[in-house]
C-alpha atoms as a PDB file:
ATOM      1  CA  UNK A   1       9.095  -1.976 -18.722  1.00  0.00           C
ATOM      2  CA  UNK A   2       5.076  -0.129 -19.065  1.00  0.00           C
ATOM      3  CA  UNK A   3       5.719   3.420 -19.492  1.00  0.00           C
ATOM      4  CA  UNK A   4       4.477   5.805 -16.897  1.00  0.00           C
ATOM      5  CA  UNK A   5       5.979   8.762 -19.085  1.00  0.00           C
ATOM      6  CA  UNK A   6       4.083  12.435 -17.551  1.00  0.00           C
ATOM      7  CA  UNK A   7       2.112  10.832 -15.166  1.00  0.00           C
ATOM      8  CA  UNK A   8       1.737  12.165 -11.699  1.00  0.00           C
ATOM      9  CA  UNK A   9       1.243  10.427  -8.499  1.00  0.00           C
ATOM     10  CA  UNK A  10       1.012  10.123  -4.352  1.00  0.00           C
ATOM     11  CA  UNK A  11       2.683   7.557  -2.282  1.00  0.00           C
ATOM     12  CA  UNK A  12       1.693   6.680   1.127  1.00  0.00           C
ATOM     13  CA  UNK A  13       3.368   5.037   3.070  1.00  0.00           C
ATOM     14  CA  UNK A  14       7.269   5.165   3.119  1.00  0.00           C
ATOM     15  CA  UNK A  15       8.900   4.540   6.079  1.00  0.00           C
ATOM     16  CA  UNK A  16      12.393   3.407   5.386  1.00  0.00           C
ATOM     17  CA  UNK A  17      14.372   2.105   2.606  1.00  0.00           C
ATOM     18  CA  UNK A  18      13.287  -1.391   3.038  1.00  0.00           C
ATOM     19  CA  UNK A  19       9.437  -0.251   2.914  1.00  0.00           C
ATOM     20  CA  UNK A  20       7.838  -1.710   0.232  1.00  0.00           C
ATOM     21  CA  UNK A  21       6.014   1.393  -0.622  1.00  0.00           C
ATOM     22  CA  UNK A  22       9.728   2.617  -1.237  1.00  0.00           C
ATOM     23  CA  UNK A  23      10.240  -0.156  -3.730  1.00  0.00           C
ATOM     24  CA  UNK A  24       7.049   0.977  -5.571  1.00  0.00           C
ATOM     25  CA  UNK A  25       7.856   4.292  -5.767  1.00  0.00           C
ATOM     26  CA  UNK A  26      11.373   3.614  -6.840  1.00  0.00           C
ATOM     27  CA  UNK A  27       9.830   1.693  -9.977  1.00  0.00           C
ATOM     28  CA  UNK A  28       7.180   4.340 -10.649  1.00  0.00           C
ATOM     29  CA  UNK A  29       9.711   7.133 -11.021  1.00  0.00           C
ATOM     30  CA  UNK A  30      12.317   4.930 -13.245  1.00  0.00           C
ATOM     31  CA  UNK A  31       8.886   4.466 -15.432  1.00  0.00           C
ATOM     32  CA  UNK A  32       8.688   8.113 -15.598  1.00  0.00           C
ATOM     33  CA  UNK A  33       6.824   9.337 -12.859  1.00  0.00           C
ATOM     34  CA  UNK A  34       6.574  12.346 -11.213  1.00  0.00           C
ATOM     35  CA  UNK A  35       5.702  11.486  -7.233  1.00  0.00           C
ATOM     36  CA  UNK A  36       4.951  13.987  -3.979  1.00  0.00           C
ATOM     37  CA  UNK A  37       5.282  11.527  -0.596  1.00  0.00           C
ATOM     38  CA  UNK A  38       3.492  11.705   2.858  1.00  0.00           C
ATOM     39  CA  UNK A  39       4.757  10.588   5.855  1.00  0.00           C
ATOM     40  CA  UNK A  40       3.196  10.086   9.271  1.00  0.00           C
ATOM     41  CA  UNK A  41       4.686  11.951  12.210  1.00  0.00           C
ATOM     42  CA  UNK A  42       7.934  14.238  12.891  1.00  0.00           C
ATOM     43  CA  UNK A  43       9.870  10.491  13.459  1.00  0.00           C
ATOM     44  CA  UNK A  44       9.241   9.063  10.017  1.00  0.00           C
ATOM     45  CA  UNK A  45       9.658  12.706   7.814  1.00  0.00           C
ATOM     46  CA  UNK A  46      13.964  12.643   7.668  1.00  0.00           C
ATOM     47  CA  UNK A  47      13.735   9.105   6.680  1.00  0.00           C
ATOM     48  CA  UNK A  48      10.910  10.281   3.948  1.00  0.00           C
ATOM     49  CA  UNK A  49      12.705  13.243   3.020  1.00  0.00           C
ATOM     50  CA  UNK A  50      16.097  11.825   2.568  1.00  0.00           C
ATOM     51  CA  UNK A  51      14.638   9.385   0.507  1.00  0.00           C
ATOM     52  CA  UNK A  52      11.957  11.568  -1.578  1.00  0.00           C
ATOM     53  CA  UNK A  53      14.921  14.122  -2.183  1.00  0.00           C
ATOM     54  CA  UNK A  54      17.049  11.602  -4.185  1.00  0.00           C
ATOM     55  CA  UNK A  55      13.995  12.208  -7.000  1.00  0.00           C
ATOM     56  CA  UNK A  56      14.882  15.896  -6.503  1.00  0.00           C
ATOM     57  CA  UNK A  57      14.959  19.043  -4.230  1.00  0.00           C
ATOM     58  CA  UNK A  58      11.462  19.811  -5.050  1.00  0.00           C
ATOM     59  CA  UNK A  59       9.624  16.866  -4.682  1.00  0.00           C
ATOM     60  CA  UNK A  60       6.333  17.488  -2.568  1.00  0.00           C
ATOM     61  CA  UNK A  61       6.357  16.088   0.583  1.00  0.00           C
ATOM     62  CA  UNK A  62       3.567  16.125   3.075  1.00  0.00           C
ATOM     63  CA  UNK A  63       2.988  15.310   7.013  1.00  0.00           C
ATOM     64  CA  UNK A  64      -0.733  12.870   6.634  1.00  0.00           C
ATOM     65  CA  UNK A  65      -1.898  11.360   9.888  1.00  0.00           C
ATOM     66  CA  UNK A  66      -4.279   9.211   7.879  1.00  0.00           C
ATOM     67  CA  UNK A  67      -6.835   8.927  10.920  1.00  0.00           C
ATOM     68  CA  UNK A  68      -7.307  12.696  10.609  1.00  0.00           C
ATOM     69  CA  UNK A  69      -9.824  14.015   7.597  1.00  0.00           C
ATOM     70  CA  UNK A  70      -7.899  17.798   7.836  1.00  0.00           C
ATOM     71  CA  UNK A  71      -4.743  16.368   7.455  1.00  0.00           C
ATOM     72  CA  UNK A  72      -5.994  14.081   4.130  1.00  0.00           C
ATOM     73  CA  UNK A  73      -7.724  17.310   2.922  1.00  0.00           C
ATOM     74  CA  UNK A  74      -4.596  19.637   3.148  1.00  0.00           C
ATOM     75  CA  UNK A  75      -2.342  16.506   1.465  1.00  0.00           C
ATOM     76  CA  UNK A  76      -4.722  16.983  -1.392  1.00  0.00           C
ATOM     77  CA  UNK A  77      -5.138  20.485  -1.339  1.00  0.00           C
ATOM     78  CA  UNK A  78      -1.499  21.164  -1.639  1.00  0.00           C
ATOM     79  CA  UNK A  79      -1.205  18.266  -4.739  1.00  0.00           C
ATOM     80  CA  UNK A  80      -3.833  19.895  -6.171  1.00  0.00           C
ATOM     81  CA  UNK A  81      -2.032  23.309  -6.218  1.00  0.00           C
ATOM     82  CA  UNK A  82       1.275  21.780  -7.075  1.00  0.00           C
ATOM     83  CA  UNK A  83       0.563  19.301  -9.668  1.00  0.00           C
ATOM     84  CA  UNK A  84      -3.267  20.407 -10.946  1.00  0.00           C
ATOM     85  CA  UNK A  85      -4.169  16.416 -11.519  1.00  0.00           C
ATOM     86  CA  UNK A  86      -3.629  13.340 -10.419  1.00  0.00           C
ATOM     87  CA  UNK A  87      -3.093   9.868 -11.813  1.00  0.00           C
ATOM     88  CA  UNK A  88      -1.284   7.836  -9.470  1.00  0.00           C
ATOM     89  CA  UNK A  89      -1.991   6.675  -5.748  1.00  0.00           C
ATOM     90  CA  UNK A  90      -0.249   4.182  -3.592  1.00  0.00           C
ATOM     91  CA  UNK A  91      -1.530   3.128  -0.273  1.00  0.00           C
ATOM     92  CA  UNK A  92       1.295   1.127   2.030  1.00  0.00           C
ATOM     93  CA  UNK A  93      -0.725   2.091   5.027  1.00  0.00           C
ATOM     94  CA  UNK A  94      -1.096  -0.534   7.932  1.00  0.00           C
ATOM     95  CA  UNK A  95      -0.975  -0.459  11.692  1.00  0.00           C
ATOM     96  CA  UNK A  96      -2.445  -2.434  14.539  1.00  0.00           C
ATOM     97  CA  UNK A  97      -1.071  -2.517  18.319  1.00  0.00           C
ATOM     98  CA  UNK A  98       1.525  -4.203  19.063  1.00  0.00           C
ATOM     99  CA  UNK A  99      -0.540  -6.435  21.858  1.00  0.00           C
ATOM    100  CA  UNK A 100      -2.822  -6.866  19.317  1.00  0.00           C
ATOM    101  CA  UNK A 101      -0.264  -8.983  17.138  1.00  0.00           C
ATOM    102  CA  UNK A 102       0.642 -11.307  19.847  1.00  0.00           C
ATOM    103  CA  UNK A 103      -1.274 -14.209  21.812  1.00  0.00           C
ATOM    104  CA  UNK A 104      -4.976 -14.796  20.377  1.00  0.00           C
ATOM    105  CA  UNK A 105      -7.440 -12.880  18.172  1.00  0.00           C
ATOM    106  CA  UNK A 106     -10.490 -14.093  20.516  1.00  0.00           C
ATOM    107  CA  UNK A 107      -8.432 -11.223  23.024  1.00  0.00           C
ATOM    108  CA  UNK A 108      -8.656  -8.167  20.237  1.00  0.00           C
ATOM    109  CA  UNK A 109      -9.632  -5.405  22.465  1.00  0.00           C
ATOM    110  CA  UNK A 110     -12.708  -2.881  21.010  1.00  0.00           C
ATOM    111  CA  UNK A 111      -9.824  -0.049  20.799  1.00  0.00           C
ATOM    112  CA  UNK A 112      -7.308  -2.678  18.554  1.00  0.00           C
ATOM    113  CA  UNK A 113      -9.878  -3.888  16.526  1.00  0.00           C
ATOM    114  CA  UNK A 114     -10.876   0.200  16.193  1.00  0.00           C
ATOM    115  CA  UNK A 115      -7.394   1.180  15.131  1.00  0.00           C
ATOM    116  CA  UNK A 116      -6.244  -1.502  12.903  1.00  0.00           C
ATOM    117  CA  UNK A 117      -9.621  -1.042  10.909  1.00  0.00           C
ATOM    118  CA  UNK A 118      -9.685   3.178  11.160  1.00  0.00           C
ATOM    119  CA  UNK A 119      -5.922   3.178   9.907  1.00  0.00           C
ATOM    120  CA  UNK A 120      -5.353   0.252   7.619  1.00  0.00           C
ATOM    121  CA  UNK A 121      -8.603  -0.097   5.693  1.00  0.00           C
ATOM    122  CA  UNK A 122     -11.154   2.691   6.194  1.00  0.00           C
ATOM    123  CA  UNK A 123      -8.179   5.047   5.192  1.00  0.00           C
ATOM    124  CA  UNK A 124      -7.915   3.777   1.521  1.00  0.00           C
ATOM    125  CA  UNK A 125     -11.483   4.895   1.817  1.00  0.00           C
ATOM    126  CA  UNK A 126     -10.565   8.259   2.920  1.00  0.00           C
ATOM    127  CA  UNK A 127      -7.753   8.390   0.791  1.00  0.00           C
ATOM    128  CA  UNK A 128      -9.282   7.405  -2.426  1.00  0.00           C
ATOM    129  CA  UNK A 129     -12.520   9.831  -2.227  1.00  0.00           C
ATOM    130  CA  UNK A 130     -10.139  12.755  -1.615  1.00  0.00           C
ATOM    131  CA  UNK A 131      -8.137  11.573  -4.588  1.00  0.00           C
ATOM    132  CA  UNK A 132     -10.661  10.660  -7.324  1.00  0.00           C
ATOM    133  CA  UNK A 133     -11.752  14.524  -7.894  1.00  0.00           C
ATOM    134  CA  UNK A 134      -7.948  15.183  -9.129  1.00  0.00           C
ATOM    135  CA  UNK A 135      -7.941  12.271 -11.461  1.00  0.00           C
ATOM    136  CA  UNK A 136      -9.929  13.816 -13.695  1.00  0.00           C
ATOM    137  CA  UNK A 137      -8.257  11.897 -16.641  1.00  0.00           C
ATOM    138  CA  UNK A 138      -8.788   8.367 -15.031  1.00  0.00           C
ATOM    139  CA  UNK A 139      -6.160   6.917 -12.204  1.00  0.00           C
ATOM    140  CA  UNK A 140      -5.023   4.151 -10.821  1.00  0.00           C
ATOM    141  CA  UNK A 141      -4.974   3.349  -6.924  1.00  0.00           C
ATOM    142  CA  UNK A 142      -2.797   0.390  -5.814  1.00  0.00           C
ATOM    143  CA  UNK A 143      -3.316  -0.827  -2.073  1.00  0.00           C
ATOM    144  CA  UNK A 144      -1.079  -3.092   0.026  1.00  0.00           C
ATOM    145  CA  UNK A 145      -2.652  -6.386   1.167  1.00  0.00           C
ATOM    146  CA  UNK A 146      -1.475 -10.035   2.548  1.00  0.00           C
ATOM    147  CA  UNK A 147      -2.088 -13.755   2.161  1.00  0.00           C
ATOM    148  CA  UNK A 148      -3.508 -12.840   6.224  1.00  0.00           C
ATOM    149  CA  UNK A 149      -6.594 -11.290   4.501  1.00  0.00           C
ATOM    150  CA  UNK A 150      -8.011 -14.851   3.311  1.00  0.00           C
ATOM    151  CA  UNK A 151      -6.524 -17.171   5.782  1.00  0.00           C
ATOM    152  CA  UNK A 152      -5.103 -17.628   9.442  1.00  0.00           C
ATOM    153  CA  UNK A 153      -1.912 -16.566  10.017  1.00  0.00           C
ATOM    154  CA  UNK A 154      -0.392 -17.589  13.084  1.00  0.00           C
ATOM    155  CA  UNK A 155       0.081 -13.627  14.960  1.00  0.00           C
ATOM    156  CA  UNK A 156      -1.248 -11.664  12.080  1.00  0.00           C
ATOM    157  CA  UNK A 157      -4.567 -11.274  13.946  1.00  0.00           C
ATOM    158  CA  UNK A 158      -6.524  -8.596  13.722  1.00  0.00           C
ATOM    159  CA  UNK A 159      -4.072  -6.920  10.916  1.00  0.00           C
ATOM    160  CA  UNK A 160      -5.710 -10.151   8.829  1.00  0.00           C
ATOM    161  CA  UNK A 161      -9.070  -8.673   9.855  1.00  0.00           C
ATOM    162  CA  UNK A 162      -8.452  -5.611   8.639  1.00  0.00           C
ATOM    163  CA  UNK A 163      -6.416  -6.787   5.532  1.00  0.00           C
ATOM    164  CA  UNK A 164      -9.448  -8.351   4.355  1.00  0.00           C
ATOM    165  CA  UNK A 165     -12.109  -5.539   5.003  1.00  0.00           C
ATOM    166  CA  UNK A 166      -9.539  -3.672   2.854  1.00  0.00           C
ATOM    167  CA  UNK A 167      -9.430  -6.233   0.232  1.00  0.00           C
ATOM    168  CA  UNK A 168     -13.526  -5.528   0.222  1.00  0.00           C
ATOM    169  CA  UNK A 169     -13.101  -1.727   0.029  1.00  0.00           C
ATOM    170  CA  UNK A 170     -10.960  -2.281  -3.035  1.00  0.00           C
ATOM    171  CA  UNK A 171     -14.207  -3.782  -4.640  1.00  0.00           C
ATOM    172  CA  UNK A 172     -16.232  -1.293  -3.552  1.00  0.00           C
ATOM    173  CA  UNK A 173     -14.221   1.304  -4.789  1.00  0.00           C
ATOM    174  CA  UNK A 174     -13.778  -0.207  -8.037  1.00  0.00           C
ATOM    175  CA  UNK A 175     -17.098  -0.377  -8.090  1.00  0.00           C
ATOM    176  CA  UNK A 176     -17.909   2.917  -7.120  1.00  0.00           C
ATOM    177  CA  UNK A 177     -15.009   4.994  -8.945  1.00  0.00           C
ATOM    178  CA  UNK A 178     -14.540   2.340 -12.336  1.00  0.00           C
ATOM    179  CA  UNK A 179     -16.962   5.020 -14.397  1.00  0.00           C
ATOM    180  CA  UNK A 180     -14.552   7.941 -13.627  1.00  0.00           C
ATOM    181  CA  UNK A 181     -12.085   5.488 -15.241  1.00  0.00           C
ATOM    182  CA  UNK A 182     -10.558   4.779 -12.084  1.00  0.00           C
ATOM    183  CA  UNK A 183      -8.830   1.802 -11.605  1.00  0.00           C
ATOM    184  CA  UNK A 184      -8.548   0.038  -7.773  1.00  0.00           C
ATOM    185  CA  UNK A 185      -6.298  -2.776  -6.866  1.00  0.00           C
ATOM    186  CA  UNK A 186      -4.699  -4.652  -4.582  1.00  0.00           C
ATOM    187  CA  UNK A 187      -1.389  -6.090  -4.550  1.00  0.00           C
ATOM    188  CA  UNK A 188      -1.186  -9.133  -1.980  1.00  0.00           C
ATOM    189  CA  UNK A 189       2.645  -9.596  -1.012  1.00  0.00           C
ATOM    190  CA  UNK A 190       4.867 -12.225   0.510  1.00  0.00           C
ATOM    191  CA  UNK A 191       6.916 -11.153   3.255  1.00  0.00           C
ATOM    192  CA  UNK A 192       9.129  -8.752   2.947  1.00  0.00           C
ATOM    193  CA  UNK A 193      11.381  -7.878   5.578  1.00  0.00           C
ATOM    194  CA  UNK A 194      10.364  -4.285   6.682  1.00  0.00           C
ATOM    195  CA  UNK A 195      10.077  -2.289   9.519  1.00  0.00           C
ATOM    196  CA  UNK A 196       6.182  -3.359  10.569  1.00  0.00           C
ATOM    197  CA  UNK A 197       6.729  -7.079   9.256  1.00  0.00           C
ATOM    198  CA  UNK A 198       9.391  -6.895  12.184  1.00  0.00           C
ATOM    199  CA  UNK A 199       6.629  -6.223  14.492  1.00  0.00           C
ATOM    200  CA  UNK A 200       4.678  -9.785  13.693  1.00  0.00           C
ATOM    201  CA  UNK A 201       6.039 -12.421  16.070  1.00  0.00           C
ATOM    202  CA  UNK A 202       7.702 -15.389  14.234  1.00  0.00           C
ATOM    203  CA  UNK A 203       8.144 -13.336  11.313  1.00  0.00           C
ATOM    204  CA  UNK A 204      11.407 -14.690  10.333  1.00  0.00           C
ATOM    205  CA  UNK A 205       9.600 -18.212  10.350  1.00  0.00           C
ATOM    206  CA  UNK A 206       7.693 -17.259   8.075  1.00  0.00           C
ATOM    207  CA  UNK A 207       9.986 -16.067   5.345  1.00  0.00           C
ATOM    208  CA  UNK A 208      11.841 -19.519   6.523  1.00  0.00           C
ATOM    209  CA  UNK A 209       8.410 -21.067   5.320  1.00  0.00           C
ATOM    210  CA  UNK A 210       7.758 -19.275   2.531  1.00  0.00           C
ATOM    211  CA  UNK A 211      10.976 -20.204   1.288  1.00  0.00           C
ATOM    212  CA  UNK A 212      10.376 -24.314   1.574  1.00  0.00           C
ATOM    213  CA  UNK A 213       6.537 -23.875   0.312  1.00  0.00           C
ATOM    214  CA  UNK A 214       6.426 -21.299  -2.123  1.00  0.00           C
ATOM    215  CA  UNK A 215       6.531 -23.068  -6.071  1.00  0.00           C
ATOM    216  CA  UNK A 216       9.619 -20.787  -6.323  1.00  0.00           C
ATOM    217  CA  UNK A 217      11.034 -22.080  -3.473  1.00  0.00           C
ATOM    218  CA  UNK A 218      12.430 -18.291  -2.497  1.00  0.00           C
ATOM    219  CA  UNK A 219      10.660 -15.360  -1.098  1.00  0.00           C
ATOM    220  CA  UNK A 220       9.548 -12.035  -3.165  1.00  0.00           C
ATOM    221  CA  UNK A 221      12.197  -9.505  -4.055  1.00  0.00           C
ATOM    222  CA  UNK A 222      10.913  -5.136  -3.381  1.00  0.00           C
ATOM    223  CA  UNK A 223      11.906  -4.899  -6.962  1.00  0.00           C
ATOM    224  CA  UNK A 224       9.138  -7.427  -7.933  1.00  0.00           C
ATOM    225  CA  UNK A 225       7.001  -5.588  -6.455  1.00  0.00           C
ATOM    226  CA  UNK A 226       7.843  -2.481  -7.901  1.00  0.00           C
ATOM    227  CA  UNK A 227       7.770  -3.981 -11.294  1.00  0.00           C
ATOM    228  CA  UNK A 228       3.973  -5.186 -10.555  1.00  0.00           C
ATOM    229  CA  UNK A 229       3.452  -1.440  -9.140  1.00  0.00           C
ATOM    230  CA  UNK A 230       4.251  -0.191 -12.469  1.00  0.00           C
ATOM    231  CA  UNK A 231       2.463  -2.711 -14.719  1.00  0.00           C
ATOM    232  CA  UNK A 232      -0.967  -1.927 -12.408  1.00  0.00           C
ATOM    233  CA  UNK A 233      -0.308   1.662 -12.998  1.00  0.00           C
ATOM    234  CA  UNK A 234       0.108   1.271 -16.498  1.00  0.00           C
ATOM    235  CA  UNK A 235      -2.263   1.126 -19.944  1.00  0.00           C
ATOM    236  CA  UNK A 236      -1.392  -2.538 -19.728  1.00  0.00           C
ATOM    237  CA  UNK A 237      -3.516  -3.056 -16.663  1.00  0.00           C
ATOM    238  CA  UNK A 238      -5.810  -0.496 -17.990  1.00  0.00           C
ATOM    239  CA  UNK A 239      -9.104  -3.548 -18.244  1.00  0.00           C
ATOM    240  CA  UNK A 240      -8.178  -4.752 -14.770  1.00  0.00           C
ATOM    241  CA  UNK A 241     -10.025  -3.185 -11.152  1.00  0.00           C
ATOM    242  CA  UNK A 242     -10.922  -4.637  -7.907  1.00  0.00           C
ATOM    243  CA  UNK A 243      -8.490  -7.139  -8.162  1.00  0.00           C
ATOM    244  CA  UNK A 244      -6.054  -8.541  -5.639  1.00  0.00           C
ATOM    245  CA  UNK A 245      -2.653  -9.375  -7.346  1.00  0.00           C
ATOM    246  CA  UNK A 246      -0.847 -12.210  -5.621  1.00  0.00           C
ATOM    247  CA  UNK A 247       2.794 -11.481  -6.058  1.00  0.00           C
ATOM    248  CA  UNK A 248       4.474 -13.974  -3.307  1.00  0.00           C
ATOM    249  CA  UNK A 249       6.293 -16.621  -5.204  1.00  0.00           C
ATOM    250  CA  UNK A 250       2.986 -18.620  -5.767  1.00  0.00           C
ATOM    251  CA  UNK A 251       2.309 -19.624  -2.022  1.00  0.00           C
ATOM    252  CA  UNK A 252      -1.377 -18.076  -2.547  1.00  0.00           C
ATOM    253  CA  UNK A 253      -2.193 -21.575  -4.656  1.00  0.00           C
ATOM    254  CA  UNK A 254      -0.757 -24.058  -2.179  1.00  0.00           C
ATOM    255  CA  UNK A 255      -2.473 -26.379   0.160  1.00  0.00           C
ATOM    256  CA  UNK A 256      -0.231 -28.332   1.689  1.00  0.00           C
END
């Protein structure tokens, strides 16, 4: 496996065991990493810290409402302080309303399309300005996207919507950030069973229909994704920015 031997880094995003943002980090810190963790709101931080502590008692761990610019500033503030650089950042960040995942997308509401856009895309945005002056030495930013982002998936919705104007922000940031040495991707998933897939209606259909379609014939494994965490944080992916990374069993290329 890529070395990530000294390098530091930021995951957002954790909010169980089964979140793939845990399976990242996992692989990151077997690789050699050294991480600090956020996690949104007093309900989420045991989970986070019980988790983050198993890399050690001081591991940095921050509250980040991602919606709110003081709360980014201080995250980065205090990883400045702690770690003086930065070379790593995950974003696992998504959210839409629940009412906005069920019946039809013609029925978004102004506030759901608002919210899914504010906290699953514009925050890589947010996130990855606050980051870029602490990678200073070049970085590498890996976002969390889905198949939903380039085609119509039955409930996915407005979370599709949003998936996609992330995929666009990746560009842009690659874009943007590539001559600070910067490196933006996305990795598009197949489901995983975690706590917001659980929210989609049908969800366990889909992994059903993964499963029959897929080249594979069998679903994604977090450790998979953890392995392709590592190799986009690593000098092997160093030629490689604003790219989305299919990593779903080879559904992506199917048509019917």
């Amino acid at each position: 496996m890529a070395t990530l031997e000294g390098k530091l880094g930021i995951v957002f995003g954790v909010a169980n065991k089964r979140s793939i943002a845990w399976a990242i980090a996992q692989a990151w810190h077997a690789a050699g990493a050294r991480l600090a963790f956020t996690y949104q709101g007093e309900r989420l931080k045991s989970n986070v810290e019980e988790l983050a502590g198993a890399f050690g008692a001081d591991t940095l761990i921050l509250p980040c409402d991602v919606t709110r610019d003081e709360e980014i500033a201080a995250v980065f503030q205090s990883v400045g302080s702690t770690f003086g650089r930065l070379d790593l950042m995950l974003h696992s960040v998504a959210f839409a309303p629940k009412e906005a995942l069920e019946g039809r997308f013609v029925d978004t509401t102004r506030e759901a399309f608002r919210v899914a856009h504010d906290v699953s895309a514009y925050s890589l945005v947010a996130l990855a300005r606050a980051a870029a002056p602490l990678m200073s030495g070049g970085g590498s930013i890996v976002a969390m996207s889905y198949y939903g982002a380039e085609k119509v998936v039955p409930h996915y919705n407005v979370m599709g919507v949003a998936k996609a104007a992330l995929e666009a922000s990746t560009r842009y940031l690659a874009s943007d950030l590539g001559t600070q040495k910067i490196r933006v991707n996305c990795i598009s998933a197949g489901p995983v069973n975690t706590l917001a897939a659980r929210g989609i209606a049908g969800f366990s259909d889909m992994l059903r229909h993964y499963e029959a379609h897929a080249p594979l014939k069998r679903n994604v494994l977090p450790e998979e994704l953890g392995a392709t965490g590592v190799f986009l944080a690593s000098e092997g992916a160093a030629a490689i920015t604003g790219q989305v990374l299919y990593v779903d069993c080879g559904y992506q290329i199917m048509g019917m």
